[in-house]
C-alpha atoms as a PDB file:
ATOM      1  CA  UNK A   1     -32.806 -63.578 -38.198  1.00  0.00           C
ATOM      2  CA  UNK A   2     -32.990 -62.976 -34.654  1.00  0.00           C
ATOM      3  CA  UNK A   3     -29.822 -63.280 -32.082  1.00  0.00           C
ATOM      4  CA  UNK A   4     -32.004 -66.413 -30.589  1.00  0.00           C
ATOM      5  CA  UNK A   5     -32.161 -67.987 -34.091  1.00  0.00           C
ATOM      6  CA  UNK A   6     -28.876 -67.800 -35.128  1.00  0.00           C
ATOM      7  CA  UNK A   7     -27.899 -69.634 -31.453  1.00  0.00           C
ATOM      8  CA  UNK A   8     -30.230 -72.323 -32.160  1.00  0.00           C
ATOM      9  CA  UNK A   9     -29.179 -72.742 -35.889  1.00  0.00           C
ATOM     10  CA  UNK A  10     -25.523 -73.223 -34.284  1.00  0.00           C
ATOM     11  CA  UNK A  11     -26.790 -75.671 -31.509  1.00  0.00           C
ATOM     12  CA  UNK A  12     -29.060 -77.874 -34.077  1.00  0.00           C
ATOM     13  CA  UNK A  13     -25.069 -78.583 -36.230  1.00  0.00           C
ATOM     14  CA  UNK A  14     -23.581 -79.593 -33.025  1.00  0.00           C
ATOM     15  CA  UNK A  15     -23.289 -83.397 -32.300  1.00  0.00           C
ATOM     16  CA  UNK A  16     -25.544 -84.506 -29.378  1.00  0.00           C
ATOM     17  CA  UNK A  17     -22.228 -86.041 -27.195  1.00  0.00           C
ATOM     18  CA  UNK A  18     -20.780 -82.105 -27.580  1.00  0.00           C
ATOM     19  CA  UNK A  19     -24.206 -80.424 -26.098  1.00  0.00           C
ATOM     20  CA  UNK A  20     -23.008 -81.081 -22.672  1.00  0.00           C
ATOM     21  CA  UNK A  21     -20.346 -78.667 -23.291  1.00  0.00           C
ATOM     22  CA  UNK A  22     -22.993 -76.019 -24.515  1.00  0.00           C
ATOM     23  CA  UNK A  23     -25.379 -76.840 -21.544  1.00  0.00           C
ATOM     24  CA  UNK A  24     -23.059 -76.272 -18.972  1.00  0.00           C
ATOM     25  CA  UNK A  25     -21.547 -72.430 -20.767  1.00  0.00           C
ATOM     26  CA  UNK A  26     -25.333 -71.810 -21.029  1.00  0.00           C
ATOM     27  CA  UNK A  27     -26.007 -72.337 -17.242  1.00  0.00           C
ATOM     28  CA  UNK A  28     -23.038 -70.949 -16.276  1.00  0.00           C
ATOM     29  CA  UNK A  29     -23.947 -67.117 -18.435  1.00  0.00           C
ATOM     30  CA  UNK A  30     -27.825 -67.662 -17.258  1.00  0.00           C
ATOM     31  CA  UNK A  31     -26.025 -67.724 -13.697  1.00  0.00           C
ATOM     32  CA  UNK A  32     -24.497 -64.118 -14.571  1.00  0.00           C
ATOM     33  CA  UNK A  33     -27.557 -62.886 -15.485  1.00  0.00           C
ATOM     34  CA  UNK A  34     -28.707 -61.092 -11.928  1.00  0.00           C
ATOM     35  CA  UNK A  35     -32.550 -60.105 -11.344  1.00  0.00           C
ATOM     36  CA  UNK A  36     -33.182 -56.985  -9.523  1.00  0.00           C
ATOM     37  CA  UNK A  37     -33.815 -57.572  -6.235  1.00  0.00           C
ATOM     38  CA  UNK A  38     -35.781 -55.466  -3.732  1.00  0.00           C
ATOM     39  CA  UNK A  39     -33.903 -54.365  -0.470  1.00  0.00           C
ATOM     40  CA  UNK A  40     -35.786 -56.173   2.762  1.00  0.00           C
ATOM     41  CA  UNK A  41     -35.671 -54.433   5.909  1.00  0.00           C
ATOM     42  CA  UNK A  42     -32.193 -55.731   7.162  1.00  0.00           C
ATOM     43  CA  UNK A  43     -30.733 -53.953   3.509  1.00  0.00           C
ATOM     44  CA  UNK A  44     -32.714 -50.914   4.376  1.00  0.00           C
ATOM     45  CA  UNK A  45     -30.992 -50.311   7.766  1.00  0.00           C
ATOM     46  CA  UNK A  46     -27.611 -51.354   6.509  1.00  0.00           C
ATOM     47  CA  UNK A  47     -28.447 -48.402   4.201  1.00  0.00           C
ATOM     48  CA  UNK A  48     -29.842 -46.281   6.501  1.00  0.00           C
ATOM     49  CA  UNK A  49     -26.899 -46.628   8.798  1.00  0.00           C
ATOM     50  CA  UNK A  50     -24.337 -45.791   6.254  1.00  0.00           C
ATOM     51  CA  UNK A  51     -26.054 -42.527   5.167  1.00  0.00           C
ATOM     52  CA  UNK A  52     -26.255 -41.646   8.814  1.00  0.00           C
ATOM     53  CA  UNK A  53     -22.569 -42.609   9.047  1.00  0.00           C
ATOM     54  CA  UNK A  54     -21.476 -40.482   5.906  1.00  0.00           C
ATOM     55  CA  UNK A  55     -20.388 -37.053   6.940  1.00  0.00           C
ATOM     56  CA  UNK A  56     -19.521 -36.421   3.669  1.00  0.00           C
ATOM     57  CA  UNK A  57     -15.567 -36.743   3.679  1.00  0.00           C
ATOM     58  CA  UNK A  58     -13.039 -39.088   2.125  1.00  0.00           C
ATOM     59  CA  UNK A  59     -10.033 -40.614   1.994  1.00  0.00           C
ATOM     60  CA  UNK A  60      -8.111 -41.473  -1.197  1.00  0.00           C
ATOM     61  CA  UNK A  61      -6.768 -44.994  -1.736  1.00  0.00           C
ATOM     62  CA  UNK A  62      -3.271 -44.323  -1.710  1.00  0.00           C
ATOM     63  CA  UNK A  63      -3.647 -42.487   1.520  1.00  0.00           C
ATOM     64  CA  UNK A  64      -6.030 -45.135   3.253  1.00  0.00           C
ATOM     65  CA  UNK A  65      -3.261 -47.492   2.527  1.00  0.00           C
ATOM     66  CA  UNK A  66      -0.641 -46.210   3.693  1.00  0.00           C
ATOM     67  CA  UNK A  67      -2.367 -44.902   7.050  1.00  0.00           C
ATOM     68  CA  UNK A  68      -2.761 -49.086   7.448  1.00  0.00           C
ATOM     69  CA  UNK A  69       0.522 -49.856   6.599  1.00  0.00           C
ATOM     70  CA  UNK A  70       0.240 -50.846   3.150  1.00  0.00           C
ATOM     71  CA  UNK A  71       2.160 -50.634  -0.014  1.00  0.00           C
ATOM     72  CA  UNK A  72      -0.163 -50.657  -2.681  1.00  0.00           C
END
């Protein structure tokens, strides 16, 4: 029995007044559920921009905060 089966076995047993509860989980996990999206042009120079920005150093966490002032 498939993964989609044994949902819709478990959905069929519970009471019609309770499917609100199910409908609204479901929506909510179908709203995690990202498509892939292609980058459009504004994306592509954000992109562009960065790699032209990246000289190839870094700065570790702990030292980035506490060159602002932070205490992580």
């Amino acid at each position: 029995m498939s993964n989609k089966e044994i949902a819709m076995n478990i959905i069929n047993q519970i009471p019609e007044y309770k499917l609100t509860y199910v409908i609204n989980m479901l929506e909510g996990i179908r709203g995690l559920i990202a498509e892939e999206v292609e980058p459009d042009d504004f994306d592509l120079k954000m992109i562009k921009e960065a790699d032209d920005n990246n000289d190839g150093t870094f700065i570790a966490l702990d030292d980035l905060a506490k060159d602002l002032g932070l205490d992580v």
